[in-house]
C-alpha atoms as a PDB file:
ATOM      1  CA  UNK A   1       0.000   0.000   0.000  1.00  0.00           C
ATOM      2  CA  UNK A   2       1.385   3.445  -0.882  1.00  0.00           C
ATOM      3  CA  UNK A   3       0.599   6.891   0.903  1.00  0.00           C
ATOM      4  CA  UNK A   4       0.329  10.116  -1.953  1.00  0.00           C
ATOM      5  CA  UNK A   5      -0.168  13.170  -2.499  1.00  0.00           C
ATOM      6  CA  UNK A   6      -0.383  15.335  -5.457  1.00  0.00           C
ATOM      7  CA  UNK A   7       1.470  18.735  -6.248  1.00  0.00           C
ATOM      8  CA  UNK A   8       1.571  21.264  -9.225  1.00  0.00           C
ATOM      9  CA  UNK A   9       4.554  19.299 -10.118  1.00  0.00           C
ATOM     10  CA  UNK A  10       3.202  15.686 -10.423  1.00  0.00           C
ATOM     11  CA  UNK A  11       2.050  12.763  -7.931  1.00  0.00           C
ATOM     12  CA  UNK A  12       4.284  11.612  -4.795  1.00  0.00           C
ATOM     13  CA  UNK A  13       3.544   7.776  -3.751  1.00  0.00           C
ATOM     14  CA  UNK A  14       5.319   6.604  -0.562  1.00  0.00           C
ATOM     15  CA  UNK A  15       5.415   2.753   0.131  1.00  0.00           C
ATOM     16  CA  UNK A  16       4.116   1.502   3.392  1.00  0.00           C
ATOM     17  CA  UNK A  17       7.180  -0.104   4.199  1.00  0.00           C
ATOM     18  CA  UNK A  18       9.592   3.187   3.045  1.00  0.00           C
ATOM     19  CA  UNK A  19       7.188   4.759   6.099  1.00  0.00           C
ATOM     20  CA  UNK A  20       7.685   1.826   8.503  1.00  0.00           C
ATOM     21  CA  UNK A  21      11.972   2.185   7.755  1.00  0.00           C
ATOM     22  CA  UNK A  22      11.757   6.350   8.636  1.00  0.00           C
ATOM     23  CA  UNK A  23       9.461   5.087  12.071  1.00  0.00           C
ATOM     24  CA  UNK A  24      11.815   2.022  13.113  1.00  0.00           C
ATOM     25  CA  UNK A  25      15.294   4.206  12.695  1.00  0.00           C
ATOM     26  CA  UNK A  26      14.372   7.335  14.439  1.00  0.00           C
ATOM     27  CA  UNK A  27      12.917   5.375  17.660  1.00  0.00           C
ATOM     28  CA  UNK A  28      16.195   3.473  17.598  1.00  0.00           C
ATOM     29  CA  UNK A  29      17.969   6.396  18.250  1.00  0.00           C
ATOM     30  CA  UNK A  30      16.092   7.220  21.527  1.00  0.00           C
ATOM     31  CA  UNK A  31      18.324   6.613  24.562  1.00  0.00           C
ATOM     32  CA  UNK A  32      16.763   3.067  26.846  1.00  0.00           C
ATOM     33  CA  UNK A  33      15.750   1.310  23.454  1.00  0.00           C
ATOM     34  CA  UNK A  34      17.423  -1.992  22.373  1.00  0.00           C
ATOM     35  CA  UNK A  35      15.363  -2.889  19.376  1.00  0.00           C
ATOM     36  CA  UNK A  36      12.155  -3.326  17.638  1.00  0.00           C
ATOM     37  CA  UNK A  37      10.050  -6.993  18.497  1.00  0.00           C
ATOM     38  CA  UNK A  38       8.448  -8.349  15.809  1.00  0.00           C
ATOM     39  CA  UNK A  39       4.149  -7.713  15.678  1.00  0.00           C
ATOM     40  CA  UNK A  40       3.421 -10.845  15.926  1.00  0.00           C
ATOM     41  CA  UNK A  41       3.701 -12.278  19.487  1.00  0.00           C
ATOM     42  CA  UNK A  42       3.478 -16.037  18.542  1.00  0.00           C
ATOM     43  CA  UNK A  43       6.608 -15.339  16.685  1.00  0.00           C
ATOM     44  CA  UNK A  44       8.398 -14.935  19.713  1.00  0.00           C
ATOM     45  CA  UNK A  45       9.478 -11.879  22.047  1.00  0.00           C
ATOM     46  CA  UNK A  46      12.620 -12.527  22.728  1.00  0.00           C
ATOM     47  CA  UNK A  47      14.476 -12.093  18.967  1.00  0.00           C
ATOM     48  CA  UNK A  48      15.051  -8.983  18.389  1.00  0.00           C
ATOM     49  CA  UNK A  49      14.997  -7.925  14.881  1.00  0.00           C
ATOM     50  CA  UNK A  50      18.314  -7.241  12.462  1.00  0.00           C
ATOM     51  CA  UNK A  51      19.066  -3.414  12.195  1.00  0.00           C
ATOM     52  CA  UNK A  52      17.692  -3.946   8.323  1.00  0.00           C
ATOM     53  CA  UNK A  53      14.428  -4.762   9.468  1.00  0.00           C
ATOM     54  CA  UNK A  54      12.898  -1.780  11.275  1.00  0.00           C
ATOM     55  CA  UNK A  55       9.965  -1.921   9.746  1.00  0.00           C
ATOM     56  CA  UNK A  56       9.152  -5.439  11.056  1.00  0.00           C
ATOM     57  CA  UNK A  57       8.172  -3.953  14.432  1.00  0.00           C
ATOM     58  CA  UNK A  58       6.099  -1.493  12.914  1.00  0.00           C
ATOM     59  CA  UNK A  59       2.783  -0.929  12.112  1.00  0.00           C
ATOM     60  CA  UNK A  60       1.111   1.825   9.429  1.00  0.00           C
ATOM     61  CA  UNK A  61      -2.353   2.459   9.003  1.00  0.00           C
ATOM     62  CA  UNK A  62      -3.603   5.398   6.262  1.00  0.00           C
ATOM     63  CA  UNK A  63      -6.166   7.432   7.628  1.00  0.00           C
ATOM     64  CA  UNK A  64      -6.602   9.464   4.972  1.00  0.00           C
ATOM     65  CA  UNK A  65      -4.953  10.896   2.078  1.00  0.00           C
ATOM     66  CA  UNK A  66      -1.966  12.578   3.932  1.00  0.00           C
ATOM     67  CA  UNK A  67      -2.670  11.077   7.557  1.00  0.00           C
ATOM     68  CA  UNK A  68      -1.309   8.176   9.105  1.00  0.00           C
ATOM     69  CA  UNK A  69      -1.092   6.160  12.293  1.00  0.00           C
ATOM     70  CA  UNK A  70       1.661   4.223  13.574  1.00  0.00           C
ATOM     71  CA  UNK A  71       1.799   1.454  16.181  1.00  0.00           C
ATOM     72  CA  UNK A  72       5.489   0.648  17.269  1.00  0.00           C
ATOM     73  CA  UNK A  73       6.660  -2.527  18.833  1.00  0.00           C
ATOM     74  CA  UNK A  74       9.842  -1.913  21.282  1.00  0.00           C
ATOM     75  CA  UNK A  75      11.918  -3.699  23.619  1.00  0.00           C
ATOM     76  CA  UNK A  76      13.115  -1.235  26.337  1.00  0.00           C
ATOM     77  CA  UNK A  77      16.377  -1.504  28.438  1.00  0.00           C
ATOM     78  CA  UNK A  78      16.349  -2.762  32.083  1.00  0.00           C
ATOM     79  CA  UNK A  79      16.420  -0.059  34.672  1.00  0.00           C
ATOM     80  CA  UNK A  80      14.882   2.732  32.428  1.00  0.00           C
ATOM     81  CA  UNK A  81      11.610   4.526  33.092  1.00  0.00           C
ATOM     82  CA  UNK A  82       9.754   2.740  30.424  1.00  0.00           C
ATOM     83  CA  UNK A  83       7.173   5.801  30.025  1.00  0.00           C
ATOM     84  CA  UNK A  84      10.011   8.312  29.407  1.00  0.00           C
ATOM     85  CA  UNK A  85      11.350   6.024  26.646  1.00  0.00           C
ATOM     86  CA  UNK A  86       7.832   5.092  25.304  1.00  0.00           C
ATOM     87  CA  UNK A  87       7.296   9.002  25.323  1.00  0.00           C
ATOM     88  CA  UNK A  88      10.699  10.218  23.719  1.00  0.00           C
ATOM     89  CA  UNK A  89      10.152   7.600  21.023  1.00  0.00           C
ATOM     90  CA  UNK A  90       6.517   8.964  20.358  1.00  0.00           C
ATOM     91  CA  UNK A  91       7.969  12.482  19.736  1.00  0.00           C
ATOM     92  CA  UNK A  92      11.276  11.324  17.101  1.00  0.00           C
ATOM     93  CA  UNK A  93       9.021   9.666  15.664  1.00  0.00           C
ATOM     94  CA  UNK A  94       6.517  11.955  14.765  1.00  0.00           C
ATOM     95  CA  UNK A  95       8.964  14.273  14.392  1.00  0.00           C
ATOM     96  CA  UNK A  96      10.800  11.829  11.620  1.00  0.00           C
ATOM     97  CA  UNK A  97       7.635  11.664   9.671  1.00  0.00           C
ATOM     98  CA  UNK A  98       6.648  14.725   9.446  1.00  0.00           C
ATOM     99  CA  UNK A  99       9.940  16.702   8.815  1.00  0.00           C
ATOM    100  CA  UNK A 100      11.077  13.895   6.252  1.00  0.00           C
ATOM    101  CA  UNK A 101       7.670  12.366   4.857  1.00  0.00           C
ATOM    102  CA  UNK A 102       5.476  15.703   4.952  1.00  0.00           C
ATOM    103  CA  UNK A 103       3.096  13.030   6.660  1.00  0.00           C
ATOM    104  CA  UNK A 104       0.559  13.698   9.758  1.00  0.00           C
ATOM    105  CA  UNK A 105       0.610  11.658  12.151  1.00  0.00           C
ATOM    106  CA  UNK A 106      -2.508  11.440  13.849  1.00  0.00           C
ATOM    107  CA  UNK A 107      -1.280   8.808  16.880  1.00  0.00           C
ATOM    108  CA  UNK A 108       1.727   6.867  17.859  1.00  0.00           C
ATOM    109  CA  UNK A 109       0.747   3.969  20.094  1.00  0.00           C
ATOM    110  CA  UNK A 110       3.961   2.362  21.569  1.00  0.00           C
ATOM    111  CA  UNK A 111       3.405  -1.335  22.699  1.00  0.00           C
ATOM    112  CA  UNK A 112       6.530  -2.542  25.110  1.00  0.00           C
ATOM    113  CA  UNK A 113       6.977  -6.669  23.948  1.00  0.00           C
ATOM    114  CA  UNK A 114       9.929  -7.050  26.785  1.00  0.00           C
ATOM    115  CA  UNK A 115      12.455  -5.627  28.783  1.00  0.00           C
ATOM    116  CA  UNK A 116      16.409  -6.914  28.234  1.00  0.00           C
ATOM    117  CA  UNK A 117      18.742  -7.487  31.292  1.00  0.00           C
ATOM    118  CA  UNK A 118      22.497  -6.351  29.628  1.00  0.00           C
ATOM    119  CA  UNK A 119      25.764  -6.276  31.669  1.00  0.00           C
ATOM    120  CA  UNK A 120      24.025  -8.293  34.611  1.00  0.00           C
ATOM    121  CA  UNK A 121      26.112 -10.575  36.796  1.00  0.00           C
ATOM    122  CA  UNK A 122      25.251 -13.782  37.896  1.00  0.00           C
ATOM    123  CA  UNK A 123      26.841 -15.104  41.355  1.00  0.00           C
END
């Protein structure tokens, strides 16, 4: 599915999955977020996704012609406030899409699939 809009100069089509890339790289560069879980939760939880498939945690819906909605699929960092990282990824991400994509975004609903224990020591 493609997202377009028209302008004096001709007709702009943007691929679901060109939207999904923009969403998945600018929440991985908020600070507490180790990667993207896939949608799916029978797929399983605990594999996080390759850095060349950010849009496999990511969801698009089209609204409208130039609206969209994104649902985002994160695994967060142990010993972060999960709603300051859930929140900081709402706002890159919005910001992302509608700097670089001249999209609106009408929501960002961030699910959080797990939380990953890194540099722990076991006695």
């Amino acid at each position: 599915m493609t997202q377009g809009t028209q302008s004096e100069l001709g007709k702009i089509k943007i691929r679901e999955e060109v939207i999904a890339t923009v969403c998945g790289v600018s929440a991985m560069e908020c600070y507490g977020l180790v990667g993207m879980a896939p949608r799916n939760v029978q797929e399983g939880l605990t594999d996080l996704l390759r850095r060349e498939n950010f849009e496999k945690g990511v969801d698009v819906q089209f609204n409208n012609e130039n609206s969209i909605s994104v649902q985002l699929y994160i695994v967060v960092e142990y010993g972060v406030k999960i709603s300051e990282v859930a929140k900081n990824v709402q706002e890159r991400v919005k910001f992302a899409v509608e700097s670089l994509l001249g999209l609106e975004v009408d929501c960002i609903n961030v699910k959080v699939q797990g939380v990953r224990v890194t540099g722990a020591k076991r006695k």
